[in-house]
C-alpha atoms as a PDB file:
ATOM      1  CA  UNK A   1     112.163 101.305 123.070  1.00  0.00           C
ATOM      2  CA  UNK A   2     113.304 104.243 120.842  1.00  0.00           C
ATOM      3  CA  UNK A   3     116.578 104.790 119.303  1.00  0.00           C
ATOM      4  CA  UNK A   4     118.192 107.101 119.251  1.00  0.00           C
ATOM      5  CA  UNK A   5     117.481 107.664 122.909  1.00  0.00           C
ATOM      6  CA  UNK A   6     118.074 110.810 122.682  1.00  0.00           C
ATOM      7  CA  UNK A   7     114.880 111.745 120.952  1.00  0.00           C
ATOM      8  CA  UNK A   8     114.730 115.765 121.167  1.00  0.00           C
ATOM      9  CA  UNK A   9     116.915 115.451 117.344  1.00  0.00           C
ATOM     10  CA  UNK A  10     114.312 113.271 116.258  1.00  0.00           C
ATOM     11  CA  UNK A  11     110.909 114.781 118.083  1.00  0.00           C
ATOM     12  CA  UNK A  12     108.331 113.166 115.722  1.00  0.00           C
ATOM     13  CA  UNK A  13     107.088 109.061 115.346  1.00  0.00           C
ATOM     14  CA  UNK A  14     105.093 108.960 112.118  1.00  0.00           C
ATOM     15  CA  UNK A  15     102.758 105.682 111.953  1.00  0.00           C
ATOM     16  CA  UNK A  16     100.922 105.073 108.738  1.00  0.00           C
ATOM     17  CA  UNK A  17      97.882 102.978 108.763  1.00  0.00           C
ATOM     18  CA  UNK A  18      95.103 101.656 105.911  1.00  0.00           C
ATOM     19  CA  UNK A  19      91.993 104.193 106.542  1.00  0.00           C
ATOM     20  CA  UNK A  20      88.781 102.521 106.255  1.00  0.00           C
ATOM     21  CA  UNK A  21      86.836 104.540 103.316  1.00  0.00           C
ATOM     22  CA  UNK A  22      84.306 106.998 103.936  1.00  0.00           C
ATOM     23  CA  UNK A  23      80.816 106.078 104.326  1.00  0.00           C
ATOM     24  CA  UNK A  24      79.129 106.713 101.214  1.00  0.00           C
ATOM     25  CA  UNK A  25      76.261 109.458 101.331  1.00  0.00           C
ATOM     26  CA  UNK A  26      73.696 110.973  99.006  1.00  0.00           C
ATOM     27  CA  UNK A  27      75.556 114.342  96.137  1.00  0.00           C
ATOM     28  CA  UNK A  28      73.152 115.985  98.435  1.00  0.00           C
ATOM     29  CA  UNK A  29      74.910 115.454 101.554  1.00  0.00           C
ATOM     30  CA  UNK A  30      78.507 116.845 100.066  1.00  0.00           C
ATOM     31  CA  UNK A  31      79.221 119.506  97.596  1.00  0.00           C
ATOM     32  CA  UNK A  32      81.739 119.974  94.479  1.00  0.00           C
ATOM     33  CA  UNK A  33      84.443 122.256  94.252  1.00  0.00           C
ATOM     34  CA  UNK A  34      84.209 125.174  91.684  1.00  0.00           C
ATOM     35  CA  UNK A  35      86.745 127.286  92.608  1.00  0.00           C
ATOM     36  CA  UNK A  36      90.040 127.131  94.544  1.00  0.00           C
ATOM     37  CA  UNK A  37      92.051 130.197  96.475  1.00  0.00           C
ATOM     38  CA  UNK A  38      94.964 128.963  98.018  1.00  0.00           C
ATOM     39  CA  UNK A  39      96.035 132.184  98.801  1.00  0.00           C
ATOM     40  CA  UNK A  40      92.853 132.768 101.085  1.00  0.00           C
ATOM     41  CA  UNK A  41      92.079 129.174 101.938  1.00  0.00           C
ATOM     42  CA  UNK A  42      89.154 128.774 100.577  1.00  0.00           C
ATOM     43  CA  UNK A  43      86.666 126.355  97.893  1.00  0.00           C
ATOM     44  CA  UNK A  44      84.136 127.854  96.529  1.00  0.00           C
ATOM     45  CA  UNK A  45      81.511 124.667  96.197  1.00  0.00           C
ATOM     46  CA  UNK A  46      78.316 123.899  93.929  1.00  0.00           C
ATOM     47  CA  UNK A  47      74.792 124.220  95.139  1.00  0.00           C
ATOM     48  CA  UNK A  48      73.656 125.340  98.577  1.00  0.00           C
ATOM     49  CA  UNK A  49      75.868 123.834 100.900  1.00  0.00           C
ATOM     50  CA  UNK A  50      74.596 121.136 103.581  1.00  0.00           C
ATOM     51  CA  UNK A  51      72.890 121.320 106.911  1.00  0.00           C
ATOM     52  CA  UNK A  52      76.033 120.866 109.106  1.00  0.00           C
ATOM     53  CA  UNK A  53      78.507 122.977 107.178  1.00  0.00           C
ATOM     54  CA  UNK A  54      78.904 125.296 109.368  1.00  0.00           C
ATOM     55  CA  UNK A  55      81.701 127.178 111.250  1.00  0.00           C
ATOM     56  CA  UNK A  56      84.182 124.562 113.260  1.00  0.00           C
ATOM     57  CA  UNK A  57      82.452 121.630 111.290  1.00  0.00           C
ATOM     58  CA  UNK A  58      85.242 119.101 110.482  1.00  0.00           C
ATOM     59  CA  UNK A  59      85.528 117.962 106.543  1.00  0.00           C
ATOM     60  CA  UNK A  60      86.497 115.758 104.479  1.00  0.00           C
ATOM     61  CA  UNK A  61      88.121 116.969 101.399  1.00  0.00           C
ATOM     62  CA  UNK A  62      87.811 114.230  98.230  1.00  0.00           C
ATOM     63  CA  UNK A  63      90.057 113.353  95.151  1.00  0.00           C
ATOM     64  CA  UNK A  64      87.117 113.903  92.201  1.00  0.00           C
ATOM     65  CA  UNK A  65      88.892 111.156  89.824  1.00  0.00           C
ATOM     66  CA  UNK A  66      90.168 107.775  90.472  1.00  0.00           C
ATOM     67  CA  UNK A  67      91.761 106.659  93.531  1.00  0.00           C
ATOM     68  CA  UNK A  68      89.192 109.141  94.824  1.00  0.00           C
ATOM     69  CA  UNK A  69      91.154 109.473  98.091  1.00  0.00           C
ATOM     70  CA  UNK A  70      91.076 112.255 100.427  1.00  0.00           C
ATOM     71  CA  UNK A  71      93.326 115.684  99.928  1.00  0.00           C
ATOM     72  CA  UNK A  72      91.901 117.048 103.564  1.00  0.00           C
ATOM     73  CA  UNK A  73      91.031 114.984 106.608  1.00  0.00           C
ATOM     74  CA  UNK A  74      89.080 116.154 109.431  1.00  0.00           C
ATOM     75  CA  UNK A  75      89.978 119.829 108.288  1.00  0.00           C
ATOM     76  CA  UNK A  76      87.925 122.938 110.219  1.00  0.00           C
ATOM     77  CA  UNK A  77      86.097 125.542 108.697  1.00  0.00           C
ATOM     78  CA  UNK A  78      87.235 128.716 109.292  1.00  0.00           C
ATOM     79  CA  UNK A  79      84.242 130.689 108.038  1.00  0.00           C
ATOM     80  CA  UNK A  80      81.412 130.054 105.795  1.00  0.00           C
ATOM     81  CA  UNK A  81      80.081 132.802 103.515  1.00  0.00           C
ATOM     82  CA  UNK A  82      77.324 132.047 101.038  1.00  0.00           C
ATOM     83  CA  UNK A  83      78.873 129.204  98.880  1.00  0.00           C
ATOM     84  CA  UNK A  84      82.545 130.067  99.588  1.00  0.00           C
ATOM     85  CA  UNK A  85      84.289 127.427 102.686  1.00  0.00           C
ATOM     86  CA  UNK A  86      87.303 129.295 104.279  1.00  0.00           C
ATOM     87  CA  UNK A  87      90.196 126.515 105.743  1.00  0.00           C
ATOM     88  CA  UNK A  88      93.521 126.801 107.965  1.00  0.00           C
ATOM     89  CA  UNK A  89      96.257 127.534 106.349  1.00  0.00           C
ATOM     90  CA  UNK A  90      97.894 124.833 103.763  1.00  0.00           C
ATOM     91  CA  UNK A  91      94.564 122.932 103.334  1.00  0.00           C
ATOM     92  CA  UNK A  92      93.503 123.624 100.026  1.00  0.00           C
ATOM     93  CA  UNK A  93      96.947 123.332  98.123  1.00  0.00           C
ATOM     94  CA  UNK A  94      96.448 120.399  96.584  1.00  0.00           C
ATOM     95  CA  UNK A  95      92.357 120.523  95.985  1.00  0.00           C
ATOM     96  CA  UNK A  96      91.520 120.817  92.632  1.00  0.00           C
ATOM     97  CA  UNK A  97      88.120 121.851  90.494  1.00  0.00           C
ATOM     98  CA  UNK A  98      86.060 118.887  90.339  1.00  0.00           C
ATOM     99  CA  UNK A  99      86.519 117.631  94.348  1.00  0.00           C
ATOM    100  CA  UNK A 100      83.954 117.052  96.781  1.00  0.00           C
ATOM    101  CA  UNK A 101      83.564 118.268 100.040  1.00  0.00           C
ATOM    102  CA  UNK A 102      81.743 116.101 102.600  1.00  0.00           C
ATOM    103  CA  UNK A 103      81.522 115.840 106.859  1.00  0.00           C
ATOM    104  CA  UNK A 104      84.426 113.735 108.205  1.00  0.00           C
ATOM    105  CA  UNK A 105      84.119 110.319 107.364  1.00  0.00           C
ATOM    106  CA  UNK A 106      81.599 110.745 104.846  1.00  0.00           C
ATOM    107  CA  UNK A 107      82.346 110.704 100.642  1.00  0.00           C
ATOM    108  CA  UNK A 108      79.421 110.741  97.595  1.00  0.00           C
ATOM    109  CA  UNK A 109      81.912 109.077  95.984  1.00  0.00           C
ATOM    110  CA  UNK A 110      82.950 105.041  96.575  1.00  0.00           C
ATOM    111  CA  UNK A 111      86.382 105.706  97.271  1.00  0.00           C
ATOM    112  CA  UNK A 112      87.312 102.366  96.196  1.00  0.00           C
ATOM    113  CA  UNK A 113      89.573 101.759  92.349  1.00  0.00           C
ATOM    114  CA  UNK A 114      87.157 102.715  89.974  1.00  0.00           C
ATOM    115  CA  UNK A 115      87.906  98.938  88.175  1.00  0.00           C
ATOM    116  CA  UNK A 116      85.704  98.065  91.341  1.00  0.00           C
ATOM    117  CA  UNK A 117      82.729 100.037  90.671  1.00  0.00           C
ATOM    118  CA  UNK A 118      81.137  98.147  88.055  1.00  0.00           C
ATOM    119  CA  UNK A 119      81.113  95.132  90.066  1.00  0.00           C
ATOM    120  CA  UNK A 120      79.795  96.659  92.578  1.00  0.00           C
ATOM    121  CA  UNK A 121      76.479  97.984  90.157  1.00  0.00           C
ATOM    122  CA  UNK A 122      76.438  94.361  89.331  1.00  0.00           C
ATOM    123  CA  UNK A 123      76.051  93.218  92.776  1.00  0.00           C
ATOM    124  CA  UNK A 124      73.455  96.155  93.388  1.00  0.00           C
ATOM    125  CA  UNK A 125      71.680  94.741  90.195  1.00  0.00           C
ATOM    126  CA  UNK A 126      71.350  91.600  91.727  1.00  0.00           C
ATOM    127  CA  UNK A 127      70.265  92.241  95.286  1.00  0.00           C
ATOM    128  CA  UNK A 128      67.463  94.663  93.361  1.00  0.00           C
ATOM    129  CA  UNK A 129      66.069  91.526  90.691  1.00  0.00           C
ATOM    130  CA  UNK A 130      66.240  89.417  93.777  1.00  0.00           C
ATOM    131  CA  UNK A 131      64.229  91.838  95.634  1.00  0.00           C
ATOM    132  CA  UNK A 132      61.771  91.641  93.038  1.00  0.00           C
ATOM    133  CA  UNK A 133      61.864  87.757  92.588  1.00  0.00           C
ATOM    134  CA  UNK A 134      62.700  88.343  88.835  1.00  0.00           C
ATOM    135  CA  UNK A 135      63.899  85.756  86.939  1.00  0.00           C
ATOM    136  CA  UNK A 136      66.285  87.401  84.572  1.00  0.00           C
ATOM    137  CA  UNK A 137      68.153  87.125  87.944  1.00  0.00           C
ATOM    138  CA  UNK A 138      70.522  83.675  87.358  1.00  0.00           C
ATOM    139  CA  UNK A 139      72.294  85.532  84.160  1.00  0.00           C
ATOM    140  CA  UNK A 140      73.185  88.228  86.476  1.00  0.00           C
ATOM    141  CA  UNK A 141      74.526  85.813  88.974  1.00  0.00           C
ATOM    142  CA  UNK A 142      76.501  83.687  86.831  1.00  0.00           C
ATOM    143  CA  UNK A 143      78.429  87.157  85.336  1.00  0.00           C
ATOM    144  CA  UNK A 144      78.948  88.094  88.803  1.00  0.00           C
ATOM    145  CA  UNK A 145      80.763  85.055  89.635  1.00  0.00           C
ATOM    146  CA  UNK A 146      83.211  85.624  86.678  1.00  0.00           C
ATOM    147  CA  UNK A 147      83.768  89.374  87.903  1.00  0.00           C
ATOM    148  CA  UNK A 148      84.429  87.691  91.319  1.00  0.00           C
ATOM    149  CA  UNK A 149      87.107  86.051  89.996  1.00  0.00           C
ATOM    150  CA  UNK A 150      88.426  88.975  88.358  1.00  0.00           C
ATOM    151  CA  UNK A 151      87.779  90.827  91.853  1.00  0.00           C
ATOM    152  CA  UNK A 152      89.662  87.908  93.630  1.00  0.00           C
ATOM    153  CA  UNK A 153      93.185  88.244  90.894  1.00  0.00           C
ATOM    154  CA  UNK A 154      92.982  91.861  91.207  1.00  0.00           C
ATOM    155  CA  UNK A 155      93.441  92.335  94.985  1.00  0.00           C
ATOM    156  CA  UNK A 156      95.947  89.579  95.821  1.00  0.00           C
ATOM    157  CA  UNK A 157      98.774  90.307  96.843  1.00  0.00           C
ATOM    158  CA  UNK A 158     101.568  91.394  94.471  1.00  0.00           C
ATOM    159  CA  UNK A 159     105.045  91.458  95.080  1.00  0.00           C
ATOM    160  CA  UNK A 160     108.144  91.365  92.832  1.00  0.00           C
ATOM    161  CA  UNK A 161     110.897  88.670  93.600  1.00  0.00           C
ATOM    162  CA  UNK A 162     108.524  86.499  96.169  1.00  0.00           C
ATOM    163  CA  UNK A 163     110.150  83.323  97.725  1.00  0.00           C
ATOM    164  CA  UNK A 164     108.707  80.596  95.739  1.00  0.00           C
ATOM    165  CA  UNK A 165     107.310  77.711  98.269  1.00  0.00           C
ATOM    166  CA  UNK A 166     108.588  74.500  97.492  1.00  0.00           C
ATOM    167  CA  UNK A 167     106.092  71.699  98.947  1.00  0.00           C
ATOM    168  CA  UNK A 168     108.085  68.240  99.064  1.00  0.00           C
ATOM    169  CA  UNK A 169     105.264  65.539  98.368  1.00  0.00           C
ATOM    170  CA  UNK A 170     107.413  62.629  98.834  1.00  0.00           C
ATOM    171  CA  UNK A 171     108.149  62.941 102.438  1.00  0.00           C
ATOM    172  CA  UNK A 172     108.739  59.526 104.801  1.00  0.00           C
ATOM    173  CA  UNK A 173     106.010  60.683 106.790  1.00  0.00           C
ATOM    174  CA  UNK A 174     103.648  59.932 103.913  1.00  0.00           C
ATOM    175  CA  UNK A 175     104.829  56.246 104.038  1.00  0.00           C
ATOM    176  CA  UNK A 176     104.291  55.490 107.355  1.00  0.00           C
END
C-alpha cells in the first residue's frame, strides 16, 4: 500500500540497504586515480590499466582514505584511451586524486573502518604461524583475544537515550 495514492506527485520509492563490501583483489587488479576532469568525465589512472577495462565494462569507483566506500557503483565506461577512463555524465564529481578504480564488486582496498585493519593483520599473522606450526604462535593468540574484545565494544550497537531493561529478580514465579 502506498500513500499518497496518487503517486504520479511522488513518482520515486527510494530503499536504502547495507552493501556487502567489495571483494578484495590484488593493486594489480584495480588502478589509482591521478587525475580528475569532471568537465569531460574522465580519471586518468596509474599504471597500465587491467585486462577487463574495457569499453561498457562496469566499475567500481573507491574512497582512497578511510571509510574507503564507493563514490561510483556499477558505472560504464564510455571510452578508454591509453590510461585516461571516460564515464557518463555526473560520475566523477565527487572522485578525488588518490581513488581506486576496480570491476564492480571488486576493491584493493578492505573497505572496512580502518580501526579494523590491524586486527585483521593480526588474524592473518596467526593463520600464517599456524600454518607453519610455529610456536611464537600462543602470544599472538592471546593479543588477538584482547583486540576481539575491542572488536566486540566497537561494533555494538550504539544509540543515544536507549530504554534501559529492568529485569525483576524477585518474581513469585521464582518461589514456586
Amino acid at each position: 500500500m502506498f500513500f499518497p495514492k496518487d503517486v504520479t506527485a511522488f513518482p520515486t520509492i527510494r530503499v536504502y540497504y547495507h552493501r556487502r563490501p567489495s571483494e578484495l583483489v590484488k593493486v594489480t587488479e584495480a588502478s589509482e586515480v591521478t587525475a580528475v576532469d569532471t568537465g569531460t568525465n574522465t580519471v586518468t589512472v596509474a599504471l597500465a590499466l587491467p585486462t577487463g577495462f574495457v569499453t561498457g565494462a562496469l566499475l567500481d569507483i573507491v574512497q582512497g582514505d578511510p571509510n574507503f566506500s564507493l563514490r561510483a557503483n556499477a558505472s560504464a565506461v564510455v571510452s578508454i584511451s591509453s590510461q585516461d577512463i571516460e564515464f557518463g555524465a555526473g560520475v566523477v564529481d565527487d572522485v578525488q586524486i588518490g581513488d581506486w578504480v576496480a570491476l564492480t564488486g571488486e576493491s584493493p582496498i578492505i573497505q572496512l573502518p580502518y580501526e579494523v585493519h590491524g586486527w585483521l593483520a593480526q588474524a592473518t599473522a596467526i593463520k600464517v604461524l599456524e600454518s607453519h606450526g610455529d610456536s611464537d604462535v600462543k602470544v599472538l593468540q592471546a593479543k588477538s583475544k584482547e583486540l576481539d574484545q575491542n572488536f566486540a565494544i566497537m561494533f555494538q550497537p550504539r544509540v543515544d537515550d536507549d530504554p534501559e531493561v529492568i529485569v525483576q529478580y524477585d518474581n513469585i514465579s521464582d518461589y514456586l
